[in-house]
C-alpha atoms as a PDB file:
ATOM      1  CA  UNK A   1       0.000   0.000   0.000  1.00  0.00           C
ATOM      2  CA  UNK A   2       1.667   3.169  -0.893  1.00  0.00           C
ATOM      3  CA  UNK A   3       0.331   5.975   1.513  1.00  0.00           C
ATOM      4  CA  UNK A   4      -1.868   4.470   3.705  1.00  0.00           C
ATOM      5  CA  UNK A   5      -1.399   7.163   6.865  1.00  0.00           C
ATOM      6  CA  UNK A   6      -4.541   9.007   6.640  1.00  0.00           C
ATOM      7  CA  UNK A   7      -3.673  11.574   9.947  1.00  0.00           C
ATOM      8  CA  UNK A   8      -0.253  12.198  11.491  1.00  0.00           C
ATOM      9  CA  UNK A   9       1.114  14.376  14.461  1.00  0.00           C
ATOM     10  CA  UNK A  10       4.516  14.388  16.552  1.00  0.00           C
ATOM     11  CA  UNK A  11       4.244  14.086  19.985  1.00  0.00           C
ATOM     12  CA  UNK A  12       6.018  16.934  22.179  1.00  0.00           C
ATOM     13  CA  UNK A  13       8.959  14.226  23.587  1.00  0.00           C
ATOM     14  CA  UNK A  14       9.173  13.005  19.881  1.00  0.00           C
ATOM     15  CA  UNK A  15       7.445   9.872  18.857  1.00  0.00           C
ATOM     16  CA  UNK A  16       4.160  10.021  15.836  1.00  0.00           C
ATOM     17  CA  UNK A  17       0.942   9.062  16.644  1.00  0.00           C
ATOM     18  CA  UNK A  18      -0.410   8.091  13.148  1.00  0.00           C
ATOM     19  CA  UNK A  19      -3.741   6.488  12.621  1.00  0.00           C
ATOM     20  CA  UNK A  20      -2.951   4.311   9.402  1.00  0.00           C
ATOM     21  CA  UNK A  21      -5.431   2.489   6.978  1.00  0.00           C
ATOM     22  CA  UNK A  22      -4.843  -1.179   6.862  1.00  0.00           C
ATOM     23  CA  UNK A  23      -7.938  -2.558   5.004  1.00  0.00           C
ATOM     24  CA  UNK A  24      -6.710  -2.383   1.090  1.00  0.00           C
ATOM     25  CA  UNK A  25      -7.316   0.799  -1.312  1.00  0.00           C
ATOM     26  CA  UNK A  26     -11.399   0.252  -2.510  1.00  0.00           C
ATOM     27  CA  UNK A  27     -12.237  -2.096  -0.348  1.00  0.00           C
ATOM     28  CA  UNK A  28     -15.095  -1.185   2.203  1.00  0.00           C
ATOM     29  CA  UNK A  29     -15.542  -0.622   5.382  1.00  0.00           C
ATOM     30  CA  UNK A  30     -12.162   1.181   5.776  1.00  0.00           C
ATOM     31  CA  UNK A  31     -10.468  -0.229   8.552  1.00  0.00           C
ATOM     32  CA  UNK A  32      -7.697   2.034  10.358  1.00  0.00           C
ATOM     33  CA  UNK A  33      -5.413   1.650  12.587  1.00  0.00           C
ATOM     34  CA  UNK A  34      -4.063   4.000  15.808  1.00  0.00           C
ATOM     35  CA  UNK A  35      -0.093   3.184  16.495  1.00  0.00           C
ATOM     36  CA  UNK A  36       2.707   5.507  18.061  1.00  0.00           C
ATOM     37  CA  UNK A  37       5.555   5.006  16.042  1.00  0.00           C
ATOM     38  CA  UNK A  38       8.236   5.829  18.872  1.00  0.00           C
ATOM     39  CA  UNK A  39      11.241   5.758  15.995  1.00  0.00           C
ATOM     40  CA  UNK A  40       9.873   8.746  14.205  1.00  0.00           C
ATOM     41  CA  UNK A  41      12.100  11.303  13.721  1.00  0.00           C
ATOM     42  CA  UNK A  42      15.379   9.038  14.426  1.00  0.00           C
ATOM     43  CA  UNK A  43      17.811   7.756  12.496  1.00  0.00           C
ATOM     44  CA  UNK A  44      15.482   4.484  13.015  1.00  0.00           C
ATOM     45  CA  UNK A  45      12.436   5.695  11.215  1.00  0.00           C
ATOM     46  CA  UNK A  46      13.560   4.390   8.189  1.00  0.00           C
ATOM     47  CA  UNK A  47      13.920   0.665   8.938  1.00  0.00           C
ATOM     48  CA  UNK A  48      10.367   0.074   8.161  1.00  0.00           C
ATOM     49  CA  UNK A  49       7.855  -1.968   9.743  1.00  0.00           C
ATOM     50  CA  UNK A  50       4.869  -0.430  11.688  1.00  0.00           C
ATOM     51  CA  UNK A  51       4.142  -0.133  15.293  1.00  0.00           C
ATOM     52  CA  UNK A  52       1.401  -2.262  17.328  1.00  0.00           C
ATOM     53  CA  UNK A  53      -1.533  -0.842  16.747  1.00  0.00           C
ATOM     54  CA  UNK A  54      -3.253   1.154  20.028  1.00  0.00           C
ATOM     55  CA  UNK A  55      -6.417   0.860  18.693  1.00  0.00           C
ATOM     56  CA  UNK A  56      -8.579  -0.611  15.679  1.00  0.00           C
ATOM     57  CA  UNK A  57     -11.814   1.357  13.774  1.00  0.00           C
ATOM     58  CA  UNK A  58     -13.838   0.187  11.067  1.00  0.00           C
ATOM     59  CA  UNK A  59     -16.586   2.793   8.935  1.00  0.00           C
ATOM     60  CA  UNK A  60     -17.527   3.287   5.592  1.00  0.00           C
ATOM     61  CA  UNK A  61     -14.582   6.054   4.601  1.00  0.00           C
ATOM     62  CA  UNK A  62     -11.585   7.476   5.414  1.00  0.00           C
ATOM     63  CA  UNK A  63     -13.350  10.573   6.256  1.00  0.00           C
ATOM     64  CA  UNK A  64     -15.474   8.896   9.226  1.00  0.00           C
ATOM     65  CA  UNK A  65     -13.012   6.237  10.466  1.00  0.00           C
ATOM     66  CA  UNK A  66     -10.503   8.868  10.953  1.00  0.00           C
ATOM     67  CA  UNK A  67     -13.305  10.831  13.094  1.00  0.00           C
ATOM     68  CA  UNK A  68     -13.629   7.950  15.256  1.00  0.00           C
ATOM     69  CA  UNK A  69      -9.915   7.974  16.107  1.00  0.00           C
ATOM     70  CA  UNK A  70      -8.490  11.627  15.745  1.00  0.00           C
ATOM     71  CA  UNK A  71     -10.308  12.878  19.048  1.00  0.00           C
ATOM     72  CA  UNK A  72      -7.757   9.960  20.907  1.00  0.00           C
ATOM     73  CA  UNK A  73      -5.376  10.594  18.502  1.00  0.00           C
ATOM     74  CA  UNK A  74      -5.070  14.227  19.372  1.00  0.00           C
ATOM     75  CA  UNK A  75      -5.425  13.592  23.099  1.00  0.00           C
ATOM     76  CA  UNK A  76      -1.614  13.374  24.412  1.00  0.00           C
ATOM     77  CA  UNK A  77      -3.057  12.403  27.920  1.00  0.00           C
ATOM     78  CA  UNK A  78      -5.339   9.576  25.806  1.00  0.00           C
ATOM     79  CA  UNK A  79      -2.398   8.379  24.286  1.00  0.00           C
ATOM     80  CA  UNK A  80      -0.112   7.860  27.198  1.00  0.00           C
ATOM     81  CA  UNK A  81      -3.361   6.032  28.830  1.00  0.00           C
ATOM     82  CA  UNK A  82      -3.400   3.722  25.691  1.00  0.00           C
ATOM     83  CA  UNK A  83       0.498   3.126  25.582  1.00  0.00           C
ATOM     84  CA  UNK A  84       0.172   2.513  29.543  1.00  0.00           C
ATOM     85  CA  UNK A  85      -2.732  -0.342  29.224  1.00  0.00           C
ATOM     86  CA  UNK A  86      -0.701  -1.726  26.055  1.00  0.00           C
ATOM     87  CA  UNK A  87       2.115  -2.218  28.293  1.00  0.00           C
ATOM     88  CA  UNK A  88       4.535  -0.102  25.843  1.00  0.00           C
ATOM     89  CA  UNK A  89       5.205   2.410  27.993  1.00  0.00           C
END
């Protein structure tokens, strides 16, 4: 999948919190993915691979999966709740 990050912003201590498609380009419901990608913005980034996902959405776009997940997404406190209960933090 080329692009598949449908909303991106940098945490203040570093680390991306992306919410990512994963279902294939067409196919319906979209199904997206929250993940803090910790190697963002390190020499790291580049290795590849993705980050366990925090969180999984399904709906029938882009548009209103990413509305499901960009109120956590944008939530720093959220996120460090979600990375806490994940155990990857």
């Amino acid at each position: 999948m080329p692009n598949s990050t449908l909303y991106e912003r940098s945490l203040p201590h570093g680390p991306a919190v992306r919410i990512r498609r994963v279902s294939a380009p067409g196919t319906l419901p979209v199904t997206a993915v929250l993940e803090v990608d910790r190697r963002a913005g390190t020499p790291r980034a580049s290795i590849g691979g993705h980050p366990p996902p925090l969180l999984t959405a399904n709906a029938a776009n882009e548009t209103d999966v990413v509305e499901k997940l960009q109120h956590i997404a944008a939530d720093d406190a959220e996120i460090a709740r979600l990375l806490s209960q994940s155990g990857l933090r």
